[in-house]
PDB file of N, CA and C in Angstrom:
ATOM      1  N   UNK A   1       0.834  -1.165   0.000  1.00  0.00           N
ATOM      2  CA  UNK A   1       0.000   0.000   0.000  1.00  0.00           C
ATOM      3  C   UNK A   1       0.892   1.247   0.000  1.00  0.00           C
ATOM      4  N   UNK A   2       0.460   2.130  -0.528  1.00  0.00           N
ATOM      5  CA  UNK A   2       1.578   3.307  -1.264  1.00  0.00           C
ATOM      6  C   UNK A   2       1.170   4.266   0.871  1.00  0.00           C
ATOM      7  N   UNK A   3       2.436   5.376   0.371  1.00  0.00           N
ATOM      8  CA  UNK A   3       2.658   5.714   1.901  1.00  0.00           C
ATOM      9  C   UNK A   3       1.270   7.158   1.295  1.00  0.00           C
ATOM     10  N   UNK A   4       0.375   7.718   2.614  1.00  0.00           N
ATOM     11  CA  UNK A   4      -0.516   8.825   2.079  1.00  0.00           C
ATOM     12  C   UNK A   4       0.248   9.931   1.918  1.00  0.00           C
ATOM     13  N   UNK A   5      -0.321  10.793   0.969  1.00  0.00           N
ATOM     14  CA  UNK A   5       0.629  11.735   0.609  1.00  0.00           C
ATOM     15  C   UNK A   5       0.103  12.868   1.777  1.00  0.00           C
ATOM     16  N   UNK A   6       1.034  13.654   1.994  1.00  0.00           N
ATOM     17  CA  UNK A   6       1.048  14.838   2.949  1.00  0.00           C
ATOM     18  C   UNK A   6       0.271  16.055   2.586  1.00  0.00           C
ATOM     19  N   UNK A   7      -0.634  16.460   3.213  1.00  0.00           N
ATOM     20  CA  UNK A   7      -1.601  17.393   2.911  1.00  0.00           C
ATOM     21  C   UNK A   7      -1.570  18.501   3.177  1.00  0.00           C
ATOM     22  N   UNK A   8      -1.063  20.023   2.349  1.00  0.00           N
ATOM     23  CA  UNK A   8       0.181  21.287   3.113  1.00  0.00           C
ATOM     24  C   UNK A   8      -0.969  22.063   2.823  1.00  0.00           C
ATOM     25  N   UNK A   9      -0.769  22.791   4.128  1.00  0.00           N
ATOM     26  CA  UNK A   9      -1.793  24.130   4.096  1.00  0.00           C
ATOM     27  C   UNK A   9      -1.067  25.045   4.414  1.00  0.00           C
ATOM     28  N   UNK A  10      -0.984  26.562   3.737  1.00  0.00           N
ATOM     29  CA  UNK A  10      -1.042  27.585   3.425  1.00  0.00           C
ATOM     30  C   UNK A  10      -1.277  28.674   4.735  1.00  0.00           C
ATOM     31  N   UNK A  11       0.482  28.538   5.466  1.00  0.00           N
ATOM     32  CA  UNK A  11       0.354  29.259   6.665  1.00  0.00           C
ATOM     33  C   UNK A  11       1.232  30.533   6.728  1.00  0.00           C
ATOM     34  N   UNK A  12       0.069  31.033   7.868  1.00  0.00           N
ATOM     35  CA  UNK A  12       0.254  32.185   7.319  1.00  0.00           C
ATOM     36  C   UNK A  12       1.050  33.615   8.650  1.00  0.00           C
ATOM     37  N   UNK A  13       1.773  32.757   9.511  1.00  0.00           N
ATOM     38  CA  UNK A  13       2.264  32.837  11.012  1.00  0.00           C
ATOM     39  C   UNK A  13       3.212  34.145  10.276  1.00  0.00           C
ATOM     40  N   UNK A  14       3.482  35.025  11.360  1.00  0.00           N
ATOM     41  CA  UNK A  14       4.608  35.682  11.097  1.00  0.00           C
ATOM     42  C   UNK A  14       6.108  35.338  10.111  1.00  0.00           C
ATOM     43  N   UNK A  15       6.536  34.027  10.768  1.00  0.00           N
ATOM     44  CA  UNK A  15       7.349  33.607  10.189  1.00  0.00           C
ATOM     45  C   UNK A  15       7.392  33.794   8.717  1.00  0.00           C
ATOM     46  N   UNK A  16       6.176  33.030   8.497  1.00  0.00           N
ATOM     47  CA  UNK A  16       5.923  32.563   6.897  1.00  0.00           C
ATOM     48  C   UNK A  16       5.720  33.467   5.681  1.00  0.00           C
ATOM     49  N   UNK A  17       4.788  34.366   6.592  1.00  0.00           N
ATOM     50  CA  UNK A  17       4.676  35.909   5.762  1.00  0.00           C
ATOM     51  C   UNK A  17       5.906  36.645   5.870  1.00  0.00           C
ATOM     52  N   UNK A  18       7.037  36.583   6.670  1.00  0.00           N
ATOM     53  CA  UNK A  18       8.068  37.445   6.020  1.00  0.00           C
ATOM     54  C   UNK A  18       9.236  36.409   5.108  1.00  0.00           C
ATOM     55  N   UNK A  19       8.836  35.530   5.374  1.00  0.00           N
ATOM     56  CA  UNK A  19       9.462  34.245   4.076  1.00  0.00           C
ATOM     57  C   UNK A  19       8.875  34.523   2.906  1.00  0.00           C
ATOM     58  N   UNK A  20       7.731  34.207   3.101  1.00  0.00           N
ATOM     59  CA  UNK A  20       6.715  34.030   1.925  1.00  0.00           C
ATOM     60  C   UNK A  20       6.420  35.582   0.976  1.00  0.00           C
ATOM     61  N   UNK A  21       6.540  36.276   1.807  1.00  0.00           N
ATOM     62  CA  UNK A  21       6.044  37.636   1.272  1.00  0.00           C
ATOM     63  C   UNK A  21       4.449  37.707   1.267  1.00  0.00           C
ATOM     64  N   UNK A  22       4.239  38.963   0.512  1.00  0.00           N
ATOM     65  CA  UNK A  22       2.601  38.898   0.152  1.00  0.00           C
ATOM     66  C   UNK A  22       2.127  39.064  -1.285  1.00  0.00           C
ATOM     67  N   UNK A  23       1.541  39.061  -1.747  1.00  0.00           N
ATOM     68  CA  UNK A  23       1.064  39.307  -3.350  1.00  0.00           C
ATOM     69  C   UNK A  23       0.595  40.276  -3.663  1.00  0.00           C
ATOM     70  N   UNK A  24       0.251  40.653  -4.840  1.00  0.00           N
ATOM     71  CA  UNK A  24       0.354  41.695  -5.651  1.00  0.00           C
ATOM     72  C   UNK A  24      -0.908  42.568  -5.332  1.00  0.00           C
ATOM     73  N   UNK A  25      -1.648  41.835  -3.896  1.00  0.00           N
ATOM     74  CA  UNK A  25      -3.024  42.619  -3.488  1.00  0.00           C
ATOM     75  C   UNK A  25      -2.648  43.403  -1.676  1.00  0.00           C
ATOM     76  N   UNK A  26      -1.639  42.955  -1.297  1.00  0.00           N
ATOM     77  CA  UNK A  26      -1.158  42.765  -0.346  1.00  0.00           C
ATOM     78  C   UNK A  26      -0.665  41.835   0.623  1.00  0.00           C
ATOM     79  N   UNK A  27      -1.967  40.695   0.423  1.00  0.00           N
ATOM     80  CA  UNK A  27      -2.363  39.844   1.200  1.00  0.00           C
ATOM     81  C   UNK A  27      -0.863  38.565   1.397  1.00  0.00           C
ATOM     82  N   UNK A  28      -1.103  38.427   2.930  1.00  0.00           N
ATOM     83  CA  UNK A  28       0.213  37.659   3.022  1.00  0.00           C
ATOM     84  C   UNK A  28       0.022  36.173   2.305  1.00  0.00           C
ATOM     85  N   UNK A  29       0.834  35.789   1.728  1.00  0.00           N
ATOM     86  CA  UNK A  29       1.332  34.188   0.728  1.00  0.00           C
ATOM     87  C   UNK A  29       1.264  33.324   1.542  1.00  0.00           C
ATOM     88  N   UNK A  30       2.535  33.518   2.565  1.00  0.00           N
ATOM     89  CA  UNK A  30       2.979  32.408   3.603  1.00  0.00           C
ATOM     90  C   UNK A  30       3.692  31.074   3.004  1.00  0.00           C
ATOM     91  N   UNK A  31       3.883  30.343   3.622  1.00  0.00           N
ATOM     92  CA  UNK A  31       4.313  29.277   3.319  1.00  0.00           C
ATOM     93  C   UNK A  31       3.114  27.854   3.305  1.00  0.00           C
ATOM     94  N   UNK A  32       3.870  27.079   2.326  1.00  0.00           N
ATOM     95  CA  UNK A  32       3.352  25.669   3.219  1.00  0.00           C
ATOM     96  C   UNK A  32       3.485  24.825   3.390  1.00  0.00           C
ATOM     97  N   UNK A  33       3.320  24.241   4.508  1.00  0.00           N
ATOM     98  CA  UNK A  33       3.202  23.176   5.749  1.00  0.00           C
ATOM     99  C   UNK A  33       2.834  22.697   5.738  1.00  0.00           C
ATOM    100  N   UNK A  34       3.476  21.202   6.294  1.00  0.00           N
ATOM    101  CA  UNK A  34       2.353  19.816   5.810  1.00  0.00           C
ATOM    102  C   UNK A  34       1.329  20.095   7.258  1.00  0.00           C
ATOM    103  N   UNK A  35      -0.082  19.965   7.060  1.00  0.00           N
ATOM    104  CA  UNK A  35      -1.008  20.127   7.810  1.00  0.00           C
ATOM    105  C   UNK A  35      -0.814  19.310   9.239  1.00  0.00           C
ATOM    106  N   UNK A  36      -0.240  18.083   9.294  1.00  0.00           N
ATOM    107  CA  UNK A  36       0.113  17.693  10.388  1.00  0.00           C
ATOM    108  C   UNK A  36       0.633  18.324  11.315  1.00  0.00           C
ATOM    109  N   UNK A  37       2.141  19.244  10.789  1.00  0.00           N
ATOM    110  CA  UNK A  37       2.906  19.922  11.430  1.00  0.00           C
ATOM    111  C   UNK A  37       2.426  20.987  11.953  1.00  0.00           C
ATOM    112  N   UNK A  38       1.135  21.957  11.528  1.00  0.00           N
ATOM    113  CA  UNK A  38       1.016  23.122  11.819  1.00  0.00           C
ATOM    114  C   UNK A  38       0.893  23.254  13.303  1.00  0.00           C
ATOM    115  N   UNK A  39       0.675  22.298  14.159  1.00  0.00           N
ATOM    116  CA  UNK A  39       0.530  22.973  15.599  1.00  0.00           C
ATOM    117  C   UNK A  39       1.900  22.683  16.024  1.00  0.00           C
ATOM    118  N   UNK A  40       2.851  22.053  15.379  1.00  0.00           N
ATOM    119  CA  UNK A  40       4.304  22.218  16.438  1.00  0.00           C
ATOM    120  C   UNK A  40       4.882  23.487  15.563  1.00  0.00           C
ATOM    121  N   UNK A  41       4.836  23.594  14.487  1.00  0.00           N
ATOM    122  CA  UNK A  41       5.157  25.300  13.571  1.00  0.00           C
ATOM    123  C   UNK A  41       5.081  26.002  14.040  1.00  0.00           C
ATOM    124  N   UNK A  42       3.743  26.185  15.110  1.00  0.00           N
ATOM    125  CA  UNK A  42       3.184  27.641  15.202  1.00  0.00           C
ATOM    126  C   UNK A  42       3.676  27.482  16.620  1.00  0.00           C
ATOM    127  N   UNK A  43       3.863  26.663  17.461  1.00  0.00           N
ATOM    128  CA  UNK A  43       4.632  26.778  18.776  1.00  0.00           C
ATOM    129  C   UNK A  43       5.895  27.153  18.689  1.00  0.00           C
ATOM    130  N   UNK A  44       6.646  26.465  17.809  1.00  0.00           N
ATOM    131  CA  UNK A  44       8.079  27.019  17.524  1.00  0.00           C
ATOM    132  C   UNK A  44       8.399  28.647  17.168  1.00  0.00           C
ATOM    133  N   UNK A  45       7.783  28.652  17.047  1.00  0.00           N
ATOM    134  CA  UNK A  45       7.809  30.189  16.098  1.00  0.00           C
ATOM    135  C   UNK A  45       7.199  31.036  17.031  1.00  0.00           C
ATOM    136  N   UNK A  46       6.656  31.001  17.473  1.00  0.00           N
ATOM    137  CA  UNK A  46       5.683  31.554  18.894  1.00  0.00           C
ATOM    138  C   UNK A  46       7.159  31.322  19.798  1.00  0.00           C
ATOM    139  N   UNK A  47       7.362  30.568  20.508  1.00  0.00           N
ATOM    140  CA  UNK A  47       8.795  30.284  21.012  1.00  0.00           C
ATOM    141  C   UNK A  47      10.134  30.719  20.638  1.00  0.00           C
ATOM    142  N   UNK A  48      10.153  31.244  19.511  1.00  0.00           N
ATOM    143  CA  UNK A  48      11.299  31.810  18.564  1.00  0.00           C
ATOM    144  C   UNK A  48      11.336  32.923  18.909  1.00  0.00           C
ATOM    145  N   UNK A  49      10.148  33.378  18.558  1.00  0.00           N
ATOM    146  CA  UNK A  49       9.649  35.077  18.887  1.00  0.00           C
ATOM    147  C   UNK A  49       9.505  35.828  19.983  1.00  0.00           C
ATOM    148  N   UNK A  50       8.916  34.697  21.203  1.00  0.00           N
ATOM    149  CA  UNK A  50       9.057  35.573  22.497  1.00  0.00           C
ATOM    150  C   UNK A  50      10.857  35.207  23.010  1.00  0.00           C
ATOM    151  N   UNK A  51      11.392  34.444  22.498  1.00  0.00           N
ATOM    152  CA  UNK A  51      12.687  34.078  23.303  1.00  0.00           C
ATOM    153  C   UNK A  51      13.536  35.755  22.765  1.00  0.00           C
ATOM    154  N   UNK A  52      13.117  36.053  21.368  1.00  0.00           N
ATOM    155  CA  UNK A  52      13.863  36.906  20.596  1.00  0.00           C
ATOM    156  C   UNK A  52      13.666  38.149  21.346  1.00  0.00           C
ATOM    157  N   UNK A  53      12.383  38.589  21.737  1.00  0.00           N
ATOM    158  CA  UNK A  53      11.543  39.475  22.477  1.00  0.00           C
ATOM    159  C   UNK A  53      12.333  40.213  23.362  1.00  0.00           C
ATOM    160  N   UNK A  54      12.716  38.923  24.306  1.00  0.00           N
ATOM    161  CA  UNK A  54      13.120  39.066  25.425  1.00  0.00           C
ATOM    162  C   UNK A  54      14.413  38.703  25.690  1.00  0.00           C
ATOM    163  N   UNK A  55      15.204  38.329  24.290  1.00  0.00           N
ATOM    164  CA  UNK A  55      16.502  38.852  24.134  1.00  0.00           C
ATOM    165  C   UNK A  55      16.988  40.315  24.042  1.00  0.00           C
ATOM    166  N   UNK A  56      15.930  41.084  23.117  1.00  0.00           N
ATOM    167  CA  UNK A  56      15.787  42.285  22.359  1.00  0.00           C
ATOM    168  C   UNK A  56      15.650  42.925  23.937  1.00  0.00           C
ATOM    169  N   UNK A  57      14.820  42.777  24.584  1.00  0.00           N
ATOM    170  CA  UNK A  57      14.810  43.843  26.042  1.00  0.00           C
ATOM    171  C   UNK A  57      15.542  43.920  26.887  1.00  0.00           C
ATOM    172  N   UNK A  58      16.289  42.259  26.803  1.00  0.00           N
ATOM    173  CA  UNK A  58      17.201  42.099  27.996  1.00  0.00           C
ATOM    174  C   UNK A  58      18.462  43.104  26.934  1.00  0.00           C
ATOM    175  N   UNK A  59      18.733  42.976  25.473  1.00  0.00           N
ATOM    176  CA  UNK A  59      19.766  43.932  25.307  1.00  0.00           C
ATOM    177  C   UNK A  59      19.662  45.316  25.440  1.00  0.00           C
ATOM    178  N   UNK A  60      18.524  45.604  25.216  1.00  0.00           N
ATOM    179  CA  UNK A  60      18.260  47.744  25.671  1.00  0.00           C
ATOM    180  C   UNK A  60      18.717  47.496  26.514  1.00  0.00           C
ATOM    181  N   UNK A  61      18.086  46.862  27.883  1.00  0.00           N
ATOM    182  CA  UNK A  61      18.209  47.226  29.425  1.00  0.00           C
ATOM    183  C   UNK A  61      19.692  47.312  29.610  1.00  0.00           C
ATOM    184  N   UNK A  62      20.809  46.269  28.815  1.00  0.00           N
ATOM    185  CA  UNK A  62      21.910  46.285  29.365  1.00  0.00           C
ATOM    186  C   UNK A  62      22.448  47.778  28.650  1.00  0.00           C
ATOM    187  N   UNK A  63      21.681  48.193  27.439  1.00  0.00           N
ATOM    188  CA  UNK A  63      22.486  49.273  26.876  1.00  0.00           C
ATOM    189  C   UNK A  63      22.237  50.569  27.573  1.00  0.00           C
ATOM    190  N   UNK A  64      21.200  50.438  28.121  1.00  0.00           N
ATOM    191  CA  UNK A  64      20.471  51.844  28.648  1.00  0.00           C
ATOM    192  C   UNK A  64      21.384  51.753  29.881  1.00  0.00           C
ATOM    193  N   UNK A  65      21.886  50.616  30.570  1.00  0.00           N
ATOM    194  CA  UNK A  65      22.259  50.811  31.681  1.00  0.00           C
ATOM    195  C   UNK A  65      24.150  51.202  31.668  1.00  0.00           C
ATOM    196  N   UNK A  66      24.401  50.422  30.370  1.00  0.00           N
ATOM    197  CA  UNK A  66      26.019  50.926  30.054  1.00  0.00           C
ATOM    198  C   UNK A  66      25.847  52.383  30.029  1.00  0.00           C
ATOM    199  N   UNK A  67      24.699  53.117  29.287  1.00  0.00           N
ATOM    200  CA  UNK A  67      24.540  54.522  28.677  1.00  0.00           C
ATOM    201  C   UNK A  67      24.247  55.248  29.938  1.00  0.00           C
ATOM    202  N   UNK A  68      23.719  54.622  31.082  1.00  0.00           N
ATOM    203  CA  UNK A  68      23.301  55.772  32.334  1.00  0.00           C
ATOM    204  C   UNK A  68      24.946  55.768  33.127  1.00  0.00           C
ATOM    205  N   UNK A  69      25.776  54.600  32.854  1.00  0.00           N
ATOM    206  CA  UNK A  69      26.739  54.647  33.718  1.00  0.00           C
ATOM    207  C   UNK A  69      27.935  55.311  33.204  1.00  0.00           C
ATOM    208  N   UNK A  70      28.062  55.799  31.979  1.00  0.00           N
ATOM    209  CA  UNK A  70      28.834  56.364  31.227  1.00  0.00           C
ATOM    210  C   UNK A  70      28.503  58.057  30.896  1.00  0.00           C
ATOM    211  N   UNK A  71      27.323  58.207  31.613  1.00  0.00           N
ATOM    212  CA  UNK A  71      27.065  60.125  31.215  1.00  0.00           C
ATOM    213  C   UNK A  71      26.762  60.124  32.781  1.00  0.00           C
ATOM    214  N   UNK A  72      26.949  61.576  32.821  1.00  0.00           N
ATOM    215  CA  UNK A  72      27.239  62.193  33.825  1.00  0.00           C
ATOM    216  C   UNK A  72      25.746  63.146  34.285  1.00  0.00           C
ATOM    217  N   UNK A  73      25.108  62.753  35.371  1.00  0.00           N
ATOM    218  CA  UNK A  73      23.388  63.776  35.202  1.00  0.00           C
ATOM    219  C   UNK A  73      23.380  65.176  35.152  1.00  0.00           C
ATOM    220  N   UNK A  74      22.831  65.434  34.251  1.00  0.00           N
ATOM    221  CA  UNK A  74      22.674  67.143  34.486  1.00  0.00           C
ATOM    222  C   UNK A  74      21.875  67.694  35.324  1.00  0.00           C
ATOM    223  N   UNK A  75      22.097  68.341  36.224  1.00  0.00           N
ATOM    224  CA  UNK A  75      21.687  69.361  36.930  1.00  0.00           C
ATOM    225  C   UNK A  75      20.975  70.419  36.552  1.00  0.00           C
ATOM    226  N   UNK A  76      19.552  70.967  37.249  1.00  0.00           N
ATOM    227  CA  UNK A  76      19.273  72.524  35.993  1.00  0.00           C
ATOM    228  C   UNK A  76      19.419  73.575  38.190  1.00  0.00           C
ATOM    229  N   UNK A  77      20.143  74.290  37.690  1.00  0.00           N
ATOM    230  CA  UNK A  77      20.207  75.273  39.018  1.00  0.00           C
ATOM    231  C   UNK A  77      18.569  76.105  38.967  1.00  0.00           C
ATOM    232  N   UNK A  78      18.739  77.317  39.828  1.00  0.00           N
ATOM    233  CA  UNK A  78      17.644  78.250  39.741  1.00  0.00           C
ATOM    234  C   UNK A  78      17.570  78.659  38.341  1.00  0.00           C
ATOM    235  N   UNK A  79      18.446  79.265  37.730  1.00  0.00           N
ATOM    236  CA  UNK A  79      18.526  79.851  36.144  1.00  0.00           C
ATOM    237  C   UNK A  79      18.184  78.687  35.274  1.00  0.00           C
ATOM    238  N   UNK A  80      17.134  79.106  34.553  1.00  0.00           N
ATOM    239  CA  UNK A  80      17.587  77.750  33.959  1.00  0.00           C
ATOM    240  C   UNK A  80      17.993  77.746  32.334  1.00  0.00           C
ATOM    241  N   UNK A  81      18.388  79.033  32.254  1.00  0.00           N
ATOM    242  CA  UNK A  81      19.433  78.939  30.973  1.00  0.00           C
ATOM    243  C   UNK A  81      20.793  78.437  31.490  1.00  0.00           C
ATOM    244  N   UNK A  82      20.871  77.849  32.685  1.00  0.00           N
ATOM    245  CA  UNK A  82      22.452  78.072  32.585  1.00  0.00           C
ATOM    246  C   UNK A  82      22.641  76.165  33.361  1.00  0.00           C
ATOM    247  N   UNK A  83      22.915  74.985  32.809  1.00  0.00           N
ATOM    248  CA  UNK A  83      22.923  73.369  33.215  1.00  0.00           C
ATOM    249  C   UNK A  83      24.177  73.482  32.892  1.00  0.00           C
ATOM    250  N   UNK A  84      24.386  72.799  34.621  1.00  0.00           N
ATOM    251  CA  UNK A  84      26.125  72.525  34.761  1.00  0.00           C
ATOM    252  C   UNK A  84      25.686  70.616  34.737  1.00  0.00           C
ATOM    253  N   UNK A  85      26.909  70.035  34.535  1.00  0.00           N
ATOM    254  CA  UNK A  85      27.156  68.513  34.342  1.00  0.00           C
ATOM    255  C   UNK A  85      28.156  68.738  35.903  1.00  0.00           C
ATOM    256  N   UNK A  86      27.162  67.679  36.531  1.00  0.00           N
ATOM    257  CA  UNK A  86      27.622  66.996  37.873  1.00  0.00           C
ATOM    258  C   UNK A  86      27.999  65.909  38.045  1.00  0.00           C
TER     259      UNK A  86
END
């Protein structure tokens, strides 16, 4: 008996639409996926994305924090045309 052939549907996850692109109406293409796979696809990628997320924040935080430890705060006195660096 021959093996069943794999049945791909037309997904349309973040991933796929910036793979896939969109067409000439806008609408995203996506990729496709054998239909079996689509619920471990869309976890992975979901998982891809928040890990990336929260790579992306954990790097500001370290940059914002190199950037606060490297400038010096300004001060505004009574005048306030006149900010000395403290």
């Amino acid at each position: 008996m021959p093996a069943a052939r794999p049945v791909f549907k037309q997904c349309t996850c973040e991933e796929c639409i910036e793979k896939g692109g969109r067409d000439e109406n806008g609408e995203p293409k996506g990729l496709p996926v054998a239909e079996r796979l689509i619920a471990a696809h869309i976890q992975r990628v979901r998982a891809d994305r928040s890990g990336r997320n929260n790579a992306g924040a954990d790097l500001v935080a370290s940059r914002l924090s190199a950037l606060g430890d490297t400038l010096s705060v300004s001060t505004v006195t009574d005048n306030l045309g006149h900010l000395t660096l403290s």
